[in-house]
C-alpha atoms as a PDB file:
ATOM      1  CA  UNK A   1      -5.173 -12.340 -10.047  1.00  0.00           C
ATOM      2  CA  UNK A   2      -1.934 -14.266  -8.715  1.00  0.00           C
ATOM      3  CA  UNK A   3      -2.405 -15.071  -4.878  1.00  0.00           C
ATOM      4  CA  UNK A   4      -5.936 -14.147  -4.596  1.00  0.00           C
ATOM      5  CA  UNK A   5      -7.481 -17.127  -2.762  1.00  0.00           C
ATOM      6  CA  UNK A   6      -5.565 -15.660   0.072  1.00  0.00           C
ATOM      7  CA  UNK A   7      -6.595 -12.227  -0.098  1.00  0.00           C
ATOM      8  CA  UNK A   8      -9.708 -13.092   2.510  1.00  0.00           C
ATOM      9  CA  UNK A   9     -10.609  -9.723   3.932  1.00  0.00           C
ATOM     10  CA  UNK A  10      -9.068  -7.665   1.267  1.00  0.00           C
ATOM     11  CA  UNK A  11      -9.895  -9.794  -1.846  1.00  0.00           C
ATOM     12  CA  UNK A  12     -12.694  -7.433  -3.245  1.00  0.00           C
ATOM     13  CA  UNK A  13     -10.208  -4.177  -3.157  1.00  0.00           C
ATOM     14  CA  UNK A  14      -7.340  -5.608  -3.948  1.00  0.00           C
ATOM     15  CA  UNK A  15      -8.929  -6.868  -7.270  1.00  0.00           C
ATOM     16  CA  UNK A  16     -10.852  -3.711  -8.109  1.00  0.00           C
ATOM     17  CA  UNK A  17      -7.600  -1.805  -7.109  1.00  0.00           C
ATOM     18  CA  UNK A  18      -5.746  -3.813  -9.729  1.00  0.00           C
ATOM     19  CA  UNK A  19      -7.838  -3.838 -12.125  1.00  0.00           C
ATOM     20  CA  UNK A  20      -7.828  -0.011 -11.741  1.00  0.00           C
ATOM     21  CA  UNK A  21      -4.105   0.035 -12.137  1.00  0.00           C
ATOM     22  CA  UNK A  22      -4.014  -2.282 -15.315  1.00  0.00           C
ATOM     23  CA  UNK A  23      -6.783   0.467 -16.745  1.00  0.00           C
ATOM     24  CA  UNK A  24      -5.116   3.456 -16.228  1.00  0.00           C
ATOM     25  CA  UNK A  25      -1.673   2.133 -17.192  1.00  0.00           C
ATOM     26  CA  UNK A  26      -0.164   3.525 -20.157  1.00  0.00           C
ATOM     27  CA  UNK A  27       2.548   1.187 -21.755  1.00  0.00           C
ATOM     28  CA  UNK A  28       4.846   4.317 -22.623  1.00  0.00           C
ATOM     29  CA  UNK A  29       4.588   6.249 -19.354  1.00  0.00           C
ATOM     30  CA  UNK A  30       6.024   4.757 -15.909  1.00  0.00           C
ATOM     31  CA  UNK A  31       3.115   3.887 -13.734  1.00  0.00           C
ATOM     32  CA  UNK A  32       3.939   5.572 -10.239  1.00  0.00           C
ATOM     33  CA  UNK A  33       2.539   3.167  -6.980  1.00  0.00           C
ATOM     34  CA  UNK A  34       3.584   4.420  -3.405  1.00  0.00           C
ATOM     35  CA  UNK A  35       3.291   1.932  -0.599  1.00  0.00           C
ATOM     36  CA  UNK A  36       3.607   3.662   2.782  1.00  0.00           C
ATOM     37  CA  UNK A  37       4.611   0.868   5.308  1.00  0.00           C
ATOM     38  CA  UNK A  38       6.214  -1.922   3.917  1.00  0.00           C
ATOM     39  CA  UNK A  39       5.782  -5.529   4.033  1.00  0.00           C
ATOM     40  CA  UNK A  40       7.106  -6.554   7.794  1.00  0.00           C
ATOM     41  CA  UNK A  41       6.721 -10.124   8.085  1.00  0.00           C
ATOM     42  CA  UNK A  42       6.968 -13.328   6.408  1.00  0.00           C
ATOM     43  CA  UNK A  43       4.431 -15.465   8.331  1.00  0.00           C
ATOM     44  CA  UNK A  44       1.101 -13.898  10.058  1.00  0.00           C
ATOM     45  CA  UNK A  45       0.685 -12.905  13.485  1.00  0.00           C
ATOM     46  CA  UNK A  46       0.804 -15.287  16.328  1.00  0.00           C
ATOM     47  CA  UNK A  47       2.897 -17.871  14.110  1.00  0.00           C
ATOM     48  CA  UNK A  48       6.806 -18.431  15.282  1.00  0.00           C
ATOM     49  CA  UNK A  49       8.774 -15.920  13.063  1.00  0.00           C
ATOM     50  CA  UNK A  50       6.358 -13.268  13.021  1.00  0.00           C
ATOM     51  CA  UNK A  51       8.299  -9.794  12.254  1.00  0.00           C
ATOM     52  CA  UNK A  52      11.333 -11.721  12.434  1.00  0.00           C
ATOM     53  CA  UNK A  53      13.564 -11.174   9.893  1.00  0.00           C
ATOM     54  CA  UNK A  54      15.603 -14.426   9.987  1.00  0.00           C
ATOM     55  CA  UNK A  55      15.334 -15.960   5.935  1.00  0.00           C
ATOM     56  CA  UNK A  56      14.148 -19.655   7.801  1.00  0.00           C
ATOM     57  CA  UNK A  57      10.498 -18.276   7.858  1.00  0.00           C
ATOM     58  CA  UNK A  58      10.212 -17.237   4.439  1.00  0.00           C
ATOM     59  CA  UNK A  59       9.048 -20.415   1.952  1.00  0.00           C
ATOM     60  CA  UNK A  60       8.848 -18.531  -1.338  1.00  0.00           C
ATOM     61  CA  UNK A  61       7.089 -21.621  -2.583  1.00  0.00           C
ATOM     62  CA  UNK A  62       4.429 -22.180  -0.270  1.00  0.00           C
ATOM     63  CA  UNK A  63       2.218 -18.958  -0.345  1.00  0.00           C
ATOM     64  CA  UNK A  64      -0.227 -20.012   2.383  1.00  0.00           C
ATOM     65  CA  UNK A  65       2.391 -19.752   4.961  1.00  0.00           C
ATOM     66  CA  UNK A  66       3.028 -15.772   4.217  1.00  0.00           C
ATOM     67  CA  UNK A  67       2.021 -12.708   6.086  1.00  0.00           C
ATOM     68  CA  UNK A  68      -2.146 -12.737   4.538  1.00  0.00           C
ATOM     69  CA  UNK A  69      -3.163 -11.440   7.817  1.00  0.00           C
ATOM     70  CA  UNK A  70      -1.362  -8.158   6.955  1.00  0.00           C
ATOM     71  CA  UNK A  71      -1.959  -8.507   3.589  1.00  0.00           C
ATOM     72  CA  UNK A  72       1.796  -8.303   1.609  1.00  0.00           C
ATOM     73  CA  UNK A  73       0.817  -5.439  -0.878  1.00  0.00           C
ATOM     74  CA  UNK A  74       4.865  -5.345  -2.038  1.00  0.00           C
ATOM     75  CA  UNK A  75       4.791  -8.762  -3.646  1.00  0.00           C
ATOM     76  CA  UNK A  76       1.124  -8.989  -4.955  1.00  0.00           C
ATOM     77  CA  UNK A  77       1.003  -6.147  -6.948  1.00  0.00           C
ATOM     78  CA  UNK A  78       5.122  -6.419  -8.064  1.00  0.00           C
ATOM     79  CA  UNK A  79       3.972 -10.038  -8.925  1.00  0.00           C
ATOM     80  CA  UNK A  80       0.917  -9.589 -10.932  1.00  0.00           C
ATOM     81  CA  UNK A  81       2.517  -6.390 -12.415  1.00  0.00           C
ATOM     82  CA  UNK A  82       5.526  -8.249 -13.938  1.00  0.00           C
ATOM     83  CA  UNK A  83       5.997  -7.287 -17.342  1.00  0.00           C
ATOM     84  CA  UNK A  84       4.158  -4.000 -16.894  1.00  0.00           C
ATOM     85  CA  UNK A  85       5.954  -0.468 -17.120  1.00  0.00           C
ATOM     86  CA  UNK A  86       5.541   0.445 -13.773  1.00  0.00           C
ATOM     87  CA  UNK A  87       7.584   1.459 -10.200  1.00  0.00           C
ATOM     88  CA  UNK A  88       6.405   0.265  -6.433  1.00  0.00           C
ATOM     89  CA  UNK A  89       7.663   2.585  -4.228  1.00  0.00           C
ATOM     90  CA  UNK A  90       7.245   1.203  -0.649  1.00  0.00           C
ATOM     91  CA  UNK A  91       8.658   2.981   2.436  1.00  0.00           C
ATOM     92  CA  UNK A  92       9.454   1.841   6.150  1.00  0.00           C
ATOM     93  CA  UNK A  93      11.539   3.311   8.286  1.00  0.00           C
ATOM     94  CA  UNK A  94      12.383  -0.470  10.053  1.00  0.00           C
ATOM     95  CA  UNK A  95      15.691  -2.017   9.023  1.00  0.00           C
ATOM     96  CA  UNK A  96      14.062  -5.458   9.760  1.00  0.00           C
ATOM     97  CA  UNK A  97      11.321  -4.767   7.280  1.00  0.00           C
ATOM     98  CA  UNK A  98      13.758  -3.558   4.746  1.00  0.00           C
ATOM     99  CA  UNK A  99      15.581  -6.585   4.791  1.00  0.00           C
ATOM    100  CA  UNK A 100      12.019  -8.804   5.005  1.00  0.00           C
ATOM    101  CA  UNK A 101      10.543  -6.931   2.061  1.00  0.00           C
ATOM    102  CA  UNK A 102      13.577  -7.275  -0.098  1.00  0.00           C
ATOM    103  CA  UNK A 103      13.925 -11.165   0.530  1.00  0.00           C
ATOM    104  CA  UNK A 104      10.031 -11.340  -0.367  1.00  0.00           C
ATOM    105  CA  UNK A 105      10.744  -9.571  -3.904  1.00  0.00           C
ATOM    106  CA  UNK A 106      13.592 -11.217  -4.696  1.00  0.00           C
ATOM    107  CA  UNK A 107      15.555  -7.681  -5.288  1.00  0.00           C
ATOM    108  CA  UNK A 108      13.077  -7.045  -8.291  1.00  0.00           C
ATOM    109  CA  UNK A 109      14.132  -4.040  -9.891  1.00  0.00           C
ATOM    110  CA  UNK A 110      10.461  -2.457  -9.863  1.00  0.00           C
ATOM    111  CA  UNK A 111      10.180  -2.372  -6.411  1.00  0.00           C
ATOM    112  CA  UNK A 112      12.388   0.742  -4.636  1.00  0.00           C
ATOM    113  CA  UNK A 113      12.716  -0.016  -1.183  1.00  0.00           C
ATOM    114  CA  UNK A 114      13.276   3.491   0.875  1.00  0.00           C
ATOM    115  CA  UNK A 115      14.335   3.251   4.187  1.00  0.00           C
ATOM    116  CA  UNK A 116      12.498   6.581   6.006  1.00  0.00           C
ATOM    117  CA  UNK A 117       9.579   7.982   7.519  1.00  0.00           C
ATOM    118  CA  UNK A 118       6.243   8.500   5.773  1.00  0.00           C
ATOM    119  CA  UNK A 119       6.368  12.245   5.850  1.00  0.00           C
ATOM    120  CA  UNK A 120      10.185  12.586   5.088  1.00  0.00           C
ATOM    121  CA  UNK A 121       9.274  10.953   1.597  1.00  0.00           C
ATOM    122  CA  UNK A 122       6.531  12.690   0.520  1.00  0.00           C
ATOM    123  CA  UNK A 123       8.206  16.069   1.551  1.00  0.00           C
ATOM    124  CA  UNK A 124      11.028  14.760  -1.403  1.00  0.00           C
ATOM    125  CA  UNK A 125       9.001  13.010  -3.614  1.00  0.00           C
ATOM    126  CA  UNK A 126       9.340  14.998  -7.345  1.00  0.00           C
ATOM    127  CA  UNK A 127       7.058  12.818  -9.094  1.00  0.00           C
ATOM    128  CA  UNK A 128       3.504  12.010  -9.757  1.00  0.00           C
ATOM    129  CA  UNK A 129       1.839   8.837  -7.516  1.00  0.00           C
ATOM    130  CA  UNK A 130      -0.651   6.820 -10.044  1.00  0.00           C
ATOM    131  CA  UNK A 131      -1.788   4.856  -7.039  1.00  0.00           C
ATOM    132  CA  UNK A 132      -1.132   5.081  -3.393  1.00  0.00           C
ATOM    133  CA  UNK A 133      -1.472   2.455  -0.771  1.00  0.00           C
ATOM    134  CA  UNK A 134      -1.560   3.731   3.063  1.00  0.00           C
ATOM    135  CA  UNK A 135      -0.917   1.286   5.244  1.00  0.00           C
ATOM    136  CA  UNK A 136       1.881   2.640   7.552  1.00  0.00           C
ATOM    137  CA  UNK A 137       2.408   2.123  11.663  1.00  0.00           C
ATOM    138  CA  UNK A 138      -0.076   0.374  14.111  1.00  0.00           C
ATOM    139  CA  UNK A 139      -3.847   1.231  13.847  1.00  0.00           C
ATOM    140  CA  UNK A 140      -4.587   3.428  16.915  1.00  0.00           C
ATOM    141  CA  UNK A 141      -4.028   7.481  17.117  1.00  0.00           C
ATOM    142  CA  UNK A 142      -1.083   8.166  16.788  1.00  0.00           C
ATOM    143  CA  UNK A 143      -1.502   6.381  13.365  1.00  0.00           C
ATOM    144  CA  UNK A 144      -4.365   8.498  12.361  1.00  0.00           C
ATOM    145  CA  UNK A 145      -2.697  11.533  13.307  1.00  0.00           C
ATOM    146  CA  UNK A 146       0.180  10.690  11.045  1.00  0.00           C
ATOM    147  CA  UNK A 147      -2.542   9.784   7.744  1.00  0.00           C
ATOM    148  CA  UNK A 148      -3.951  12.921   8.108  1.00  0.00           C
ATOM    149  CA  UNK A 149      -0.440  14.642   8.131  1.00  0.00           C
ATOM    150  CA  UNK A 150       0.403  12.605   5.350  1.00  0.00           C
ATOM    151  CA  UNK A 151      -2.849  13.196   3.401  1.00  0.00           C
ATOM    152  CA  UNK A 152      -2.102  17.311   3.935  1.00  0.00           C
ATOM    153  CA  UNK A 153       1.503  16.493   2.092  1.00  0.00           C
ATOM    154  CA  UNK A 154       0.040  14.951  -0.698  1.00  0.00           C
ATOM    155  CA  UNK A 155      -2.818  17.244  -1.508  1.00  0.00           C
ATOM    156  CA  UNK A 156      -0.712  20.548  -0.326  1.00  0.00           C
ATOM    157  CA  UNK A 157       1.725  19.214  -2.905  1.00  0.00           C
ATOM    158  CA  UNK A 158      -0.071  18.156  -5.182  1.00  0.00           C
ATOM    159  CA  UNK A 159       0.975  14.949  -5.473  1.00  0.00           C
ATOM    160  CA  UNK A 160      -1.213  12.477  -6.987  1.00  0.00           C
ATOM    161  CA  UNK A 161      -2.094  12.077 -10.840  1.00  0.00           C
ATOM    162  CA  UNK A 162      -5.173  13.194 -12.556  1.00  0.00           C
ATOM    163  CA  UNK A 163      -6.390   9.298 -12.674  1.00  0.00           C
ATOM    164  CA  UNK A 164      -4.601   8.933  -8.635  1.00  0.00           C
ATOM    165  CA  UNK A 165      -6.059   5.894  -6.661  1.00  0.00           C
ATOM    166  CA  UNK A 166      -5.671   6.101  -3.034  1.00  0.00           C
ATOM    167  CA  UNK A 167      -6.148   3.052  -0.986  1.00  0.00           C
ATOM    168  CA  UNK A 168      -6.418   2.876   2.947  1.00  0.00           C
ATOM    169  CA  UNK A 169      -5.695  -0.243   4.746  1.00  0.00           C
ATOM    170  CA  UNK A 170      -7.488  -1.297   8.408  1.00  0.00           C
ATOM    171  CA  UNK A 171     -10.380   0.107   8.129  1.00  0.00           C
ATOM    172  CA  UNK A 172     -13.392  -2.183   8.502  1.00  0.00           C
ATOM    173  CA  UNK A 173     -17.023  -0.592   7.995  1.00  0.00           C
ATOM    174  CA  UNK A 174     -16.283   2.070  10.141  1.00  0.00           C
ATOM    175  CA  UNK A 175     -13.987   5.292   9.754  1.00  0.00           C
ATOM    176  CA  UNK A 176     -13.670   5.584  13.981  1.00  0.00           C
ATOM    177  CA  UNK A 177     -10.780   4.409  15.873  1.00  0.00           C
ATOM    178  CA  UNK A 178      -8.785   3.148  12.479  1.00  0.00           C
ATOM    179  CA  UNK A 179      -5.948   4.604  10.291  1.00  0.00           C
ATOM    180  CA  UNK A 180      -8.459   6.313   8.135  1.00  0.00           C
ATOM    181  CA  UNK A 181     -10.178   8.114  11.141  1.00  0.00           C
ATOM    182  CA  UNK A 182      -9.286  11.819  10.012  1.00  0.00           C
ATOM    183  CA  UNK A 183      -7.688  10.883   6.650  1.00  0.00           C
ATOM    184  CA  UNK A 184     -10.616   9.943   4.756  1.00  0.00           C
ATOM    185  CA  UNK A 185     -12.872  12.987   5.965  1.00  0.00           C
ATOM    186  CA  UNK A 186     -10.270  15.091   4.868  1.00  0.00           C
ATOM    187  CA  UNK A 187      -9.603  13.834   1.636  1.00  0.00           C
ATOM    188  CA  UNK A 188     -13.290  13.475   0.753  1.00  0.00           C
ATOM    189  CA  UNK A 189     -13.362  17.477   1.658  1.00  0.00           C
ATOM    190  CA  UNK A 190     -10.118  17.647  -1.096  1.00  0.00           C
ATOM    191  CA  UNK A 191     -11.856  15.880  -4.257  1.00  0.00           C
ATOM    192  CA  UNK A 192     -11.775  12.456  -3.417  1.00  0.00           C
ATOM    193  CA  UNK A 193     -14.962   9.944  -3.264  1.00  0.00           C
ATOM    194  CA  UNK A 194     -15.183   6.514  -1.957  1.00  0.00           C
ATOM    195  CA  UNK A 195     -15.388   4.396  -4.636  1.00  0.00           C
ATOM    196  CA  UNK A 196     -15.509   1.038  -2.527  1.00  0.00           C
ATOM    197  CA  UNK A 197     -15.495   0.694   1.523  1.00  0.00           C
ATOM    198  CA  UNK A 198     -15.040  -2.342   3.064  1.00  0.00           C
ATOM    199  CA  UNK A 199     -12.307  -4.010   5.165  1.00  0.00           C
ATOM    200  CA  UNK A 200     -10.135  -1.160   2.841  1.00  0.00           C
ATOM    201  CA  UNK A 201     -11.072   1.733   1.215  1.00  0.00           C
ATOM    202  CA  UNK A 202     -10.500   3.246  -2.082  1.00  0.00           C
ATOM    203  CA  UNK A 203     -10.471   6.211  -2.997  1.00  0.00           C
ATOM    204  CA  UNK A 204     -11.093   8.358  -6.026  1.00  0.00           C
ATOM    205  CA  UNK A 205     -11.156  12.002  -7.306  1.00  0.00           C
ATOM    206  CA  UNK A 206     -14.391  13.156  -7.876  1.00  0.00           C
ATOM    207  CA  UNK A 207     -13.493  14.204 -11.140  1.00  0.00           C
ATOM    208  CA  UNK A 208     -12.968  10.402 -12.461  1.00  0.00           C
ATOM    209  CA  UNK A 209     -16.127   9.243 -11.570  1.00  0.00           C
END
């Protein structure tokens, strides 16, 4: 997989999570991927240019100066996906990380870059979501509060697919004090299993195993 000597803490989900994306993709059908919180920065924490959106700290050419510490889900997957039928949806409401995510991807036309709130997009969303990545706001409560609101939008609705991933980012080996703090108990009450917890966790329906 493209970039993955860089994955460090997330190299073990990230590949599994891929390789359970290139499995379930069918070449005929649109394969749906939501990314809740974009890509915000082009260098890592505690480097000069960090969430800054000024194009002199990006070096497209030089992927060990990028964001790894937060992990740039946008570009991996639209970068090993290339060529595939598919659509990465990612959503921030930042301007900044609009503009950041869209310099990283080079305006590629499978990545939809939506400008809004987590909530606001599920609410609208008329589709099925293949795979879902949740990494949006800060870890702390306030951003478990909002994964568990999110998490009642998607199963309320009805949103994922029959073969749906979900994937949950910050969580270490514990479910306290991160973004998956009420999320995962609730989905694993809703038909979903853990099919691999580590730094991340993915998710699966119980149906699929």
């Amino acid at each position: 997989m493209k970039y993955s000597a860089y994955f460090d803490k997330r190299k073990n989900t990230f590949e599994k999570s891929y390789e359970l994306m290139r499995r379930n993709m069918n070449p005929s059908i649109t394969y749906q991927i939501v990314e809740l919180g974009t890509s915000r920065s082009f260098v890592s924490g505690g480097v000069e240019g960090c969430m800054h959106p000024d194009i002199k700290y990006w070096h497209p050419e030089s992927p060990e100066l990028w964001d790894w510490g937060a992990g740039i889900f946008t570009k991996v997957f639209a970068d090993n996906l290339e060529g595939a039928n598919f659509k990465l949806y990612t959503i921030d409401p930042s301007s900044d990380a609009v503009y950041i995510v869209n310099t990283m991807c080079d305006f590629n036309m499978d990545v939809e870059i939506v400008r809004d709130y987590s909530s606001n997009f599920l609410n609208m969303f008329t589709g099925k979501i293949d795979f879902l990545y949740m990494d949006h706001m800060e870890s702390g409560e306030d951003a478990c509060k909002q994964h568990l609101e999110d998490c009642k939008i998607i199963i309320e609705r009805n949103l994922m697919s029959p073969n749906g991933i979900i994937l949950v980012d910050d969580v270490g080996d514990k479910i306290m004090n991160t973004k998956g703090k009420y999320s995962i108990p609730y989905l694993l009450e809703h038909g979903y299993t853990k099919l691999m917890h580590e730094y991340q966790v993915i998710l699966v329906k119980d149906s699929n195993l």
